[in-house]
Protein backbone atom coordinates (compact mmCIF):
# COMPACT_ATOMS: atom_id res chain seq x y z
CA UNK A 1 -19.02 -30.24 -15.61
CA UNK A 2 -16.09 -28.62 -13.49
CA UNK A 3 -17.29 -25.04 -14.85
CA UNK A 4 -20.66 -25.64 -14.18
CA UNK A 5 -19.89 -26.31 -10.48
CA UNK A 6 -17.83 -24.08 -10.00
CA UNK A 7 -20.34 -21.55 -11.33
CA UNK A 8 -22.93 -23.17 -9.59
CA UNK A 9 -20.96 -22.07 -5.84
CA UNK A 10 -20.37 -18.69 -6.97
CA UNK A 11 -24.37 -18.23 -7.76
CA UNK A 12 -24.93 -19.71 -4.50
CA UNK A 13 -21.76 -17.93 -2.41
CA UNK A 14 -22.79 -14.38 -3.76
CA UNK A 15 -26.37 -14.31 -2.85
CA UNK A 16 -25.70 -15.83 0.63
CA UNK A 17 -27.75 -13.59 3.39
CA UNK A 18 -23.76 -12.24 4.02
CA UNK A 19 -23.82 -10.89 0.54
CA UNK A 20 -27.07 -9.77 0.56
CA UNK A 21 -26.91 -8.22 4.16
CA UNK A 22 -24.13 -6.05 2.90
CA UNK A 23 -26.44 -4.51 -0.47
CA UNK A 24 -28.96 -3.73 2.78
CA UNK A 25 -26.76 -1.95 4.94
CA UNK A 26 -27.70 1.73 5.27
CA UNK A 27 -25.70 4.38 3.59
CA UNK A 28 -25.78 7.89 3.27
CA UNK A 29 -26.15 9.25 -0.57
CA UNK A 30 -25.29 12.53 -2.34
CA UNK A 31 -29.06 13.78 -2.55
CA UNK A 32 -29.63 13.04 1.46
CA UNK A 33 -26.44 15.23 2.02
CA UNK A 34 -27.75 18.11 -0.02
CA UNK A 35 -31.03 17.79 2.28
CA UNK A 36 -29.00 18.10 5.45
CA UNK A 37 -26.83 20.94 4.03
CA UNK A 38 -29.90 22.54 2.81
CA UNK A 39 -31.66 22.31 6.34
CA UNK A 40 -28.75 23.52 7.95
CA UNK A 41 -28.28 26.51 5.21
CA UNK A 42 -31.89 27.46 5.87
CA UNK A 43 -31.21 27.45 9.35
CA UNK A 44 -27.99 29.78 8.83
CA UNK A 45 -29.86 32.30 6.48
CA UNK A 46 -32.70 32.96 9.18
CA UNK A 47 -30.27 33.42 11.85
CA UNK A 48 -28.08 35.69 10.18
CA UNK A 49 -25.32 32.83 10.45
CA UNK A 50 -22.81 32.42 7.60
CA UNK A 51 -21.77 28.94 7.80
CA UNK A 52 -19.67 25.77 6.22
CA UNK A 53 -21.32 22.45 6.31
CA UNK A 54 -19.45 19.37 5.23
CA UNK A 55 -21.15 16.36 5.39
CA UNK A 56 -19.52 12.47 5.76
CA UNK A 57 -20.61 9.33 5.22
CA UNK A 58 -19.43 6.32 8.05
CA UNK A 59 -15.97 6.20 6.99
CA UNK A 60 -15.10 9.71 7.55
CA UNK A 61 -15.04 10.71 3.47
CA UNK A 62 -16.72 13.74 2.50
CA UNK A 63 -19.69 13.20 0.57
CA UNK A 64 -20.77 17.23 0.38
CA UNK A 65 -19.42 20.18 1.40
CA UNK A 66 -20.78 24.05 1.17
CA UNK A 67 -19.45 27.42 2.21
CA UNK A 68 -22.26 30.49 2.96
CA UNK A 69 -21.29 33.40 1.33
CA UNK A 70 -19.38 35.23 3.79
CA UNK A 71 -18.77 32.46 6.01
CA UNK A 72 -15.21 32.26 7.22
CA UNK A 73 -12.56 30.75 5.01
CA UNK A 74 -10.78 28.90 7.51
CA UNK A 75 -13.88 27.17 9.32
CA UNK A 76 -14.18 25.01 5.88
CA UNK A 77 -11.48 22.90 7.50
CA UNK A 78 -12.93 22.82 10.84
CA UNK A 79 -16.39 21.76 9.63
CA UNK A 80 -14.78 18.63 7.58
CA UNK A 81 -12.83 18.27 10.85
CA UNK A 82 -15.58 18.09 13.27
CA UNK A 83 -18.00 15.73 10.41
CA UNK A 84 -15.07 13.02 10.34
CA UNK A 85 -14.68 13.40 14.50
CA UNK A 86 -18.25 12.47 14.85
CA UNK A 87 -18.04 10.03 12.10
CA UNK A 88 -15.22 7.83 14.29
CA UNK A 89 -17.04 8.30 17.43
CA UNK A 90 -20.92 8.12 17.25
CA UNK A 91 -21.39 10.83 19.48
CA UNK A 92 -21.57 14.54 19.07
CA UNK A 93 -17.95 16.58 19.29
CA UNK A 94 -19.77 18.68 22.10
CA UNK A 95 -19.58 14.96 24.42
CA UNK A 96 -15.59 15.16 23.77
CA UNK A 97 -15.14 18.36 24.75
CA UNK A 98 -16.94 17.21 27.86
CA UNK A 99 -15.19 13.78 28.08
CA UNK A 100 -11.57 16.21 27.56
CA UNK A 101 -12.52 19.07 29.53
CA UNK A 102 -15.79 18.27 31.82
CA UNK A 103 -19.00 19.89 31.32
CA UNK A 104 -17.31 22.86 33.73
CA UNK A 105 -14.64 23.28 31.50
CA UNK A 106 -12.36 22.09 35.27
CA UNK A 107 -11.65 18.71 33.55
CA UNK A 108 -12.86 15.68 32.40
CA UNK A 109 -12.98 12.23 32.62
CA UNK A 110 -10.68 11.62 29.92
CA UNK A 111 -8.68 14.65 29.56
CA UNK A 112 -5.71 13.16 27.29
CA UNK A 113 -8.71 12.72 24.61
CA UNK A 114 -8.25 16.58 23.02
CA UNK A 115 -4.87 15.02 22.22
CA UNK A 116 -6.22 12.47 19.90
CA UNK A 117 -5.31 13.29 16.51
CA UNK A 118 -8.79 14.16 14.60
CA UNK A 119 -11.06 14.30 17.66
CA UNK A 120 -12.76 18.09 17.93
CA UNK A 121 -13.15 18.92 21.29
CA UNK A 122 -16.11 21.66 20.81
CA UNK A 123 -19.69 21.71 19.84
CA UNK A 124 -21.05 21.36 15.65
CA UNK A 125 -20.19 18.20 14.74
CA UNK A 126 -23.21 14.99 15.10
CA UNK A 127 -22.97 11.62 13.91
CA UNK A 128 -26.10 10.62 11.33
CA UNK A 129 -27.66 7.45 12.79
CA UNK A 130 -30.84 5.34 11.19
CA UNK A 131 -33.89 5.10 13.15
CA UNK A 132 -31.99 1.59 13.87
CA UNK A 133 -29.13 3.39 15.36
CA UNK A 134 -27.03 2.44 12.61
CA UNK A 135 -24.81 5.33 11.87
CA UNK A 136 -24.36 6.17 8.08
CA UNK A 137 -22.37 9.98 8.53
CA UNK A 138 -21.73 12.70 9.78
CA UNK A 139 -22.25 16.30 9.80
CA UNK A 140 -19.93 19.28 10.77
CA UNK A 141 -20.93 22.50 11.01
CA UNK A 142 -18.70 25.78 11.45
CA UNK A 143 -18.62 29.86 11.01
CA UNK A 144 -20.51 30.70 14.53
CA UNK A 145 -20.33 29.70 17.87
CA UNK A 146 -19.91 26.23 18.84
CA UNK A 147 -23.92 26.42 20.25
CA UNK A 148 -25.10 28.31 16.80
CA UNK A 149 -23.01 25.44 14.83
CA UNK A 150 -24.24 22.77 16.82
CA UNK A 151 -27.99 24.44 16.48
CA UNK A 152 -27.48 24.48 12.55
CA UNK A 153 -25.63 20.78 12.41
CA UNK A 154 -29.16 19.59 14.23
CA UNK A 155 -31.69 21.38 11.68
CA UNK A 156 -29.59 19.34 8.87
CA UNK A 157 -30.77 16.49 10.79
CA UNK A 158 -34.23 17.50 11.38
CA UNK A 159 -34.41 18.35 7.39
CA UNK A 160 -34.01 14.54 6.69
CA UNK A 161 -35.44 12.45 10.03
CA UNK A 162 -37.84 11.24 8.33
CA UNK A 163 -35.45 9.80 5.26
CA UNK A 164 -33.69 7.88 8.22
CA UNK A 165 -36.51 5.52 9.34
């Protein structure tokens, strides 16, 4: 009789709405990530761009990551970098560069933020939110100039907007 209780509050405990609000919360998976990369590669190859795209999911841990041909062996880290910034603060890495430095580049705000360990202060790194504003990742772009991996972070987005509804 004990066991059947006790069975009996575990049925009941693990499909509470808390349990089952947590196998509904949005989350970025492997095939979405290979969209995004793949918008953003398409992106690179008609601009002439060589590029390395890592892409996050909300906790900061890389789900997918790809290097161009030719793109620059050292902006691998930078991409992964500015993903995970963007992943800890839902905003793009081009709004702490302007929160660090203004959008003047004469100073921001909060200029002591460039100093945060893991916060990229320049342009190519966006947070991946729902339709619902619930953010699920991050992408991080890097090989070009901050605009050109900012441009090529945004057509990864555009690839899968309508997977984010």
């Amino acid at each position: 009789m004990k066991a059947a209780i006790m069975w009996a509050t575990a049925v009941v405990v693990g499909t509470s709405s808390a349990a089952m609000a947590l196998d509904k919360a949005p989350v970025i998976s492997l095939d979405l990530a290979k969209k995004m990369a793949a918008g953003c590669e398409a992106k690179a190859r008609e601009m002439n761009w060589k590029m390395n795209i890592s892409v996050v999911d909300a906790g900061a841990n890389e789900i997918f990551f790809e290097r161009q041909d030719g793109a620059f062996l050292g902006s691998s880290a930078l991409a992964l970098h500015k993903a995970q910034a963007s992943a800890h603060f839902p905003f793009p890495t081009r709004f702490a560069e302007q929160l660090a430095y203004g959008k003047d580049l004469k100073g921001g705000v909060l200029p002591g933020f460039a100093q945060v360990p893991g916060v990229v202060t320049f342009a190519g790194g966006l947070p991946i939110m729902t339709e619902d504003k619930v953010q699920i990742g991050a992408i991080g772009v890097s090989g070009g100039t901050a605009d050109q991996d900012e441009a090529c972070a945004q057509a990864g987005l555009d690839a899968v907007k309508d997977a984010l509804k």
